[in-house]
N, C-alpha and C. Protein backbone atom coordinates (compact mmCIF):
# COMPACT_ATOMS: atom_id res chain seq x y z
N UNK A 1 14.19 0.55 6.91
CA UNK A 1 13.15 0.77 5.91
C UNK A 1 13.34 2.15 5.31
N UNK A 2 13.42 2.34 3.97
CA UNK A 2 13.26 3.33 3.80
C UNK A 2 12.29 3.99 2.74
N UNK A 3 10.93 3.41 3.04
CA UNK A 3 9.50 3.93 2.29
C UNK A 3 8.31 3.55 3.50
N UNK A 4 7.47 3.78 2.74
CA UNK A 4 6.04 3.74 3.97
C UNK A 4 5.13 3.96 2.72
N UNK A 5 3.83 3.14 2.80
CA UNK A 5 2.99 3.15 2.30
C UNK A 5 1.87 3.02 2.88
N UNK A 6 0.96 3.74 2.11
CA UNK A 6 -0.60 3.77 2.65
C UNK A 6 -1.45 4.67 1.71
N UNK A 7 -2.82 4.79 2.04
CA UNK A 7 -3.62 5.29 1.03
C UNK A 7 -5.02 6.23 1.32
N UNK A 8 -5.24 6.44 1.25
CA UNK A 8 -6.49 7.55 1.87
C UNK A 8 -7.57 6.47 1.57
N UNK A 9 -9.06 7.19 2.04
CA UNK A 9 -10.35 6.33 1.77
C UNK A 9 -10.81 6.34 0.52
N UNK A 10 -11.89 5.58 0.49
CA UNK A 10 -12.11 6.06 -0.85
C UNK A 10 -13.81 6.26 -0.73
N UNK A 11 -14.40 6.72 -1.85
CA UNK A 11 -16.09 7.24 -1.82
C UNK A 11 -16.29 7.73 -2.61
N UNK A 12 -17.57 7.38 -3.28
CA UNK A 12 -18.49 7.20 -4.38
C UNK A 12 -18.59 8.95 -4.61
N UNK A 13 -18.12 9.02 -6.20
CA UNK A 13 -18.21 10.35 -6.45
C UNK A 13 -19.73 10.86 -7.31
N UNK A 14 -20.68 11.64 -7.09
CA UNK A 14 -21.90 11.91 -7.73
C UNK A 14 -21.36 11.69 -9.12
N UNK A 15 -22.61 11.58 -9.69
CA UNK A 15 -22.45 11.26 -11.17
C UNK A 15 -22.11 12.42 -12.55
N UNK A 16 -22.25 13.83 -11.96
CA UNK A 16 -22.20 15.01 -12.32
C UNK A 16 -20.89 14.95 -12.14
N UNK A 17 -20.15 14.53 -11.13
CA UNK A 17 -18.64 14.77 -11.20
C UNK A 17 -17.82 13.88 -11.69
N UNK A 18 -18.60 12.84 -11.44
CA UNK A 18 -17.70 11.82 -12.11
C UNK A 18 -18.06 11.98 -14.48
N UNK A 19 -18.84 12.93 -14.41
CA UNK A 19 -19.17 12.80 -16.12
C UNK A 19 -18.04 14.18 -16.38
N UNK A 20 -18.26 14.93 -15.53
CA UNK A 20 -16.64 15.92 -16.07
C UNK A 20 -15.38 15.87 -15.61
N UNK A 21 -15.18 15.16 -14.61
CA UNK A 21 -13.95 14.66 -14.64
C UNK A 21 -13.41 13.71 -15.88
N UNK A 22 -14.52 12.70 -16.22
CA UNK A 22 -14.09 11.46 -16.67
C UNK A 22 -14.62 11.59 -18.40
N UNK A 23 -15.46 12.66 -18.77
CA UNK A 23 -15.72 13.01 -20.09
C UNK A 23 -15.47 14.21 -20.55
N UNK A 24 -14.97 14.96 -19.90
CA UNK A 24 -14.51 16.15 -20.48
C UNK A 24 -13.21 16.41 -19.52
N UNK A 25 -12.61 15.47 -19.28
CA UNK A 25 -11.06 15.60 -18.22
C UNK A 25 -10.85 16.79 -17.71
N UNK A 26 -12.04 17.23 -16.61
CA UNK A 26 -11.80 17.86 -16.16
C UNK A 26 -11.09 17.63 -14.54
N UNK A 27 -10.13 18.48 -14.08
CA UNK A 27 -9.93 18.37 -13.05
C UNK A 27 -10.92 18.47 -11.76
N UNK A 28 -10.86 17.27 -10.67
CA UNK A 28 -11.95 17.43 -9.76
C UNK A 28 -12.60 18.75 -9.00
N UNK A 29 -11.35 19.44 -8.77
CA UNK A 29 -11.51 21.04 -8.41
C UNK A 29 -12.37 21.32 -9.31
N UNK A 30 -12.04 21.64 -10.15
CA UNK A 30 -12.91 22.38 -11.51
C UNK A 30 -14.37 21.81 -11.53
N UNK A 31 -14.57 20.31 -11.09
CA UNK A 31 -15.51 20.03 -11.67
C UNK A 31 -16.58 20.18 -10.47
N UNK A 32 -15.95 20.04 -8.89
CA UNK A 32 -16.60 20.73 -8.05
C UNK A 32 -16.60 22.06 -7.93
N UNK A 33 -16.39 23.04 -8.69
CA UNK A 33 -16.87 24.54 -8.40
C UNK A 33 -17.84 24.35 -9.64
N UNK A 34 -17.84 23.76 -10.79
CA UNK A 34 -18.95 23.92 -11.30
C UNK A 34 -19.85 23.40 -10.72
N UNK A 35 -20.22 22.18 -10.59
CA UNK A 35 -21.27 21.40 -10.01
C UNK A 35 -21.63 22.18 -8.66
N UNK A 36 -20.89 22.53 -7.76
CA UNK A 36 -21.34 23.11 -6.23
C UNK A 36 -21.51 24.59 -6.65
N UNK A 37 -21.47 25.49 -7.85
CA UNK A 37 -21.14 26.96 -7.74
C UNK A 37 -20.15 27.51 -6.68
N UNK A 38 -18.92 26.72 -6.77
CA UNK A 38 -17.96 27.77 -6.11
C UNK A 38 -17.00 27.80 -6.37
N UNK A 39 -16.00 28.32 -5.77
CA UNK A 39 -14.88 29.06 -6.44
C UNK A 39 -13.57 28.64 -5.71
N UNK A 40 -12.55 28.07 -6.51
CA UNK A 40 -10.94 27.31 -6.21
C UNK A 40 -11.36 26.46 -4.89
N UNK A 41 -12.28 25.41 -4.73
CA UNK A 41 -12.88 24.73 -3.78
C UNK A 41 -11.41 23.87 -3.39
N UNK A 42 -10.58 23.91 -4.11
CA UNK A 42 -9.58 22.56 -4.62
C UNK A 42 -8.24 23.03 -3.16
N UNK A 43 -8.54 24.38 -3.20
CA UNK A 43 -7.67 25.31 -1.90
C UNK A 43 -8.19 25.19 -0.75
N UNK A 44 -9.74 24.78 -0.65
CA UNK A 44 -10.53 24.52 0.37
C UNK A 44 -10.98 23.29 1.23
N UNK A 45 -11.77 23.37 1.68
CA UNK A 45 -12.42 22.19 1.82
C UNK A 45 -12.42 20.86 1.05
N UNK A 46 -12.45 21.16 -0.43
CA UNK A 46 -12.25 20.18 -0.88
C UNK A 46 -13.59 19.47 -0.91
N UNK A 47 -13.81 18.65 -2.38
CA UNK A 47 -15.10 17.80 -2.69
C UNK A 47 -15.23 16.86 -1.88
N UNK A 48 -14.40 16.04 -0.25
CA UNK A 48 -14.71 15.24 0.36
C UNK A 48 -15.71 16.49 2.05
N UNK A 49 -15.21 17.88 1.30
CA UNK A 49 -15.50 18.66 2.67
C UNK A 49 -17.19 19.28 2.09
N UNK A 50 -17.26 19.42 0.67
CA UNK A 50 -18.84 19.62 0.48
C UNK A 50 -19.93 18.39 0.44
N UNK A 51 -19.45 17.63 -0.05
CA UNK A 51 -20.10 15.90 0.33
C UNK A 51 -20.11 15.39 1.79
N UNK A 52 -19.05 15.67 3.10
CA UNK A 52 -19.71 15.15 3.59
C UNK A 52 -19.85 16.41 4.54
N UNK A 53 -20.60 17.61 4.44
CA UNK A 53 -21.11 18.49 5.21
C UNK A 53 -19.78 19.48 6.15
N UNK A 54 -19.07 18.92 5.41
CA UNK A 54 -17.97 19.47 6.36
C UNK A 54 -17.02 18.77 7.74
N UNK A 55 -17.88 17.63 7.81
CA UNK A 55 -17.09 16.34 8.89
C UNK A 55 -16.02 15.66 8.59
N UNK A 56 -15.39 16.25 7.29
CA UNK A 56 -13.90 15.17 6.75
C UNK A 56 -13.49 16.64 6.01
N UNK A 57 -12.55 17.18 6.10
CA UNK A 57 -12.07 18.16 4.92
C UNK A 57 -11.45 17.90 4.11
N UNK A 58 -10.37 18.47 2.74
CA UNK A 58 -9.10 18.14 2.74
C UNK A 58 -7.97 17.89 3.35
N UNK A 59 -7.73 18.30 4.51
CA UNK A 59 -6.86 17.92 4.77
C UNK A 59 -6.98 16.71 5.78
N UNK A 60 -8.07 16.76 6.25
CA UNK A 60 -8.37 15.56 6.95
C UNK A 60 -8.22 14.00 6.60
N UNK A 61 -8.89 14.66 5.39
CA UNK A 61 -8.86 13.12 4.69
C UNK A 61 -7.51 12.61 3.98
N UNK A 62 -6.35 13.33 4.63
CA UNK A 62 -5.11 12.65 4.21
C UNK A 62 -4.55 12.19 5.37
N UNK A 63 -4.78 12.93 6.64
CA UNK A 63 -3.89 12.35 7.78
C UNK A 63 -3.62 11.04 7.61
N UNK A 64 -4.54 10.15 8.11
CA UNK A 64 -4.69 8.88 8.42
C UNK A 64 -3.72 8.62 7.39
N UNK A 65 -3.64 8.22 6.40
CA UNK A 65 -2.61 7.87 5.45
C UNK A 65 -1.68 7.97 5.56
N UNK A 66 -1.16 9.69 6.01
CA UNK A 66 0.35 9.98 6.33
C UNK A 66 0.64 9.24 7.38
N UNK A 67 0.07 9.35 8.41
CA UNK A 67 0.23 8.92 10.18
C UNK A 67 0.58 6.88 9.53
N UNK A 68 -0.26 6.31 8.77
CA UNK A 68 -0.19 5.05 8.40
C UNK A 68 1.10 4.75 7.93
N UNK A 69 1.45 5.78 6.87
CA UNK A 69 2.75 5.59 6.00
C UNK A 69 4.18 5.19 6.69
N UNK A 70 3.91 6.23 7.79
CA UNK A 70 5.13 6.50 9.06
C UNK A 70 5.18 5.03 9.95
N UNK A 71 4.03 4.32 9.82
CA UNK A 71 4.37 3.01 10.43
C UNK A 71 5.62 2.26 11.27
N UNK A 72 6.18 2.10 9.73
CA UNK A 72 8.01 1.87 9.75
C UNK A 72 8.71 2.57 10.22
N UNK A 73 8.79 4.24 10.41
CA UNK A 73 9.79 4.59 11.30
C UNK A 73 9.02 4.53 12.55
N UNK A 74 7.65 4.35 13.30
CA UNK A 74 7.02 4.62 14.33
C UNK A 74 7.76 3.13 14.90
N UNK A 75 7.77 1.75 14.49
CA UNK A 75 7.74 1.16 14.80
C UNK A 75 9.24 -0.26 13.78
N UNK A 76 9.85 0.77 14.22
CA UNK A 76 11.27 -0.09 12.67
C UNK A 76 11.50 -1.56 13.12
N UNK A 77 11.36 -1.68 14.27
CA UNK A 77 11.77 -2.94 14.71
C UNK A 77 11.30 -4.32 14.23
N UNK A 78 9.99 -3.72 13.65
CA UNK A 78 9.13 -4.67 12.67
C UNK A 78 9.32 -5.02 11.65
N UNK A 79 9.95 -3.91 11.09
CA UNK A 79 10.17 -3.67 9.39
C UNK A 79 11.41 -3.85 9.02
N UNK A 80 12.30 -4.73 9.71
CA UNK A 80 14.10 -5.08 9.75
C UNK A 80 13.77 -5.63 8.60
N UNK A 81 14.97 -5.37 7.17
CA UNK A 81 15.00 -6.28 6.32
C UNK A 81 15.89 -7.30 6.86
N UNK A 82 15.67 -8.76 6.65
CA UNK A 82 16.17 -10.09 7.05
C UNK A 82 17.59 -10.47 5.71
């Protein structure tokens, strides 16, 4: 095999972020330091780390995906092309 796929979660973005992301294309960073008042959040925590209190961060909320992706080499014996 030589790819791996997978995908992070997904969750309902407030409506304040979803109107400047999606009407004035703003980038989500951007549109969470306006909406939250803070500053390069996008380096931080991240809009899944101010929504959910801090129990998922950025970087958290990618593991699972990576760790998923790796599947195929974790386990190649599955993934033999025939």
């Amino acid at each position: 095999t030589s790819w791996g796929y997978a995908k992070t979660g997904a969750f309902l973005l407030p409506p304040a972020l979803c109107a400047l992301v999606l009407n004035k294309n703003m980038e989500l960073g951007d549109a969470d330091d306006e909406v939250f008042k803070r500053v390069n959040s996008k380096h931080g925590g991240g809009t899944v780390g101010i929504l959910t209190d801090g129990e998922i961060d950025r970087a958290d909320y990618y593991v699972h995906a990576l760790k998923l992706a790796l599947v195929p080499w974790i386990r190649p014996e599955l993934y033999l092309e025939l």
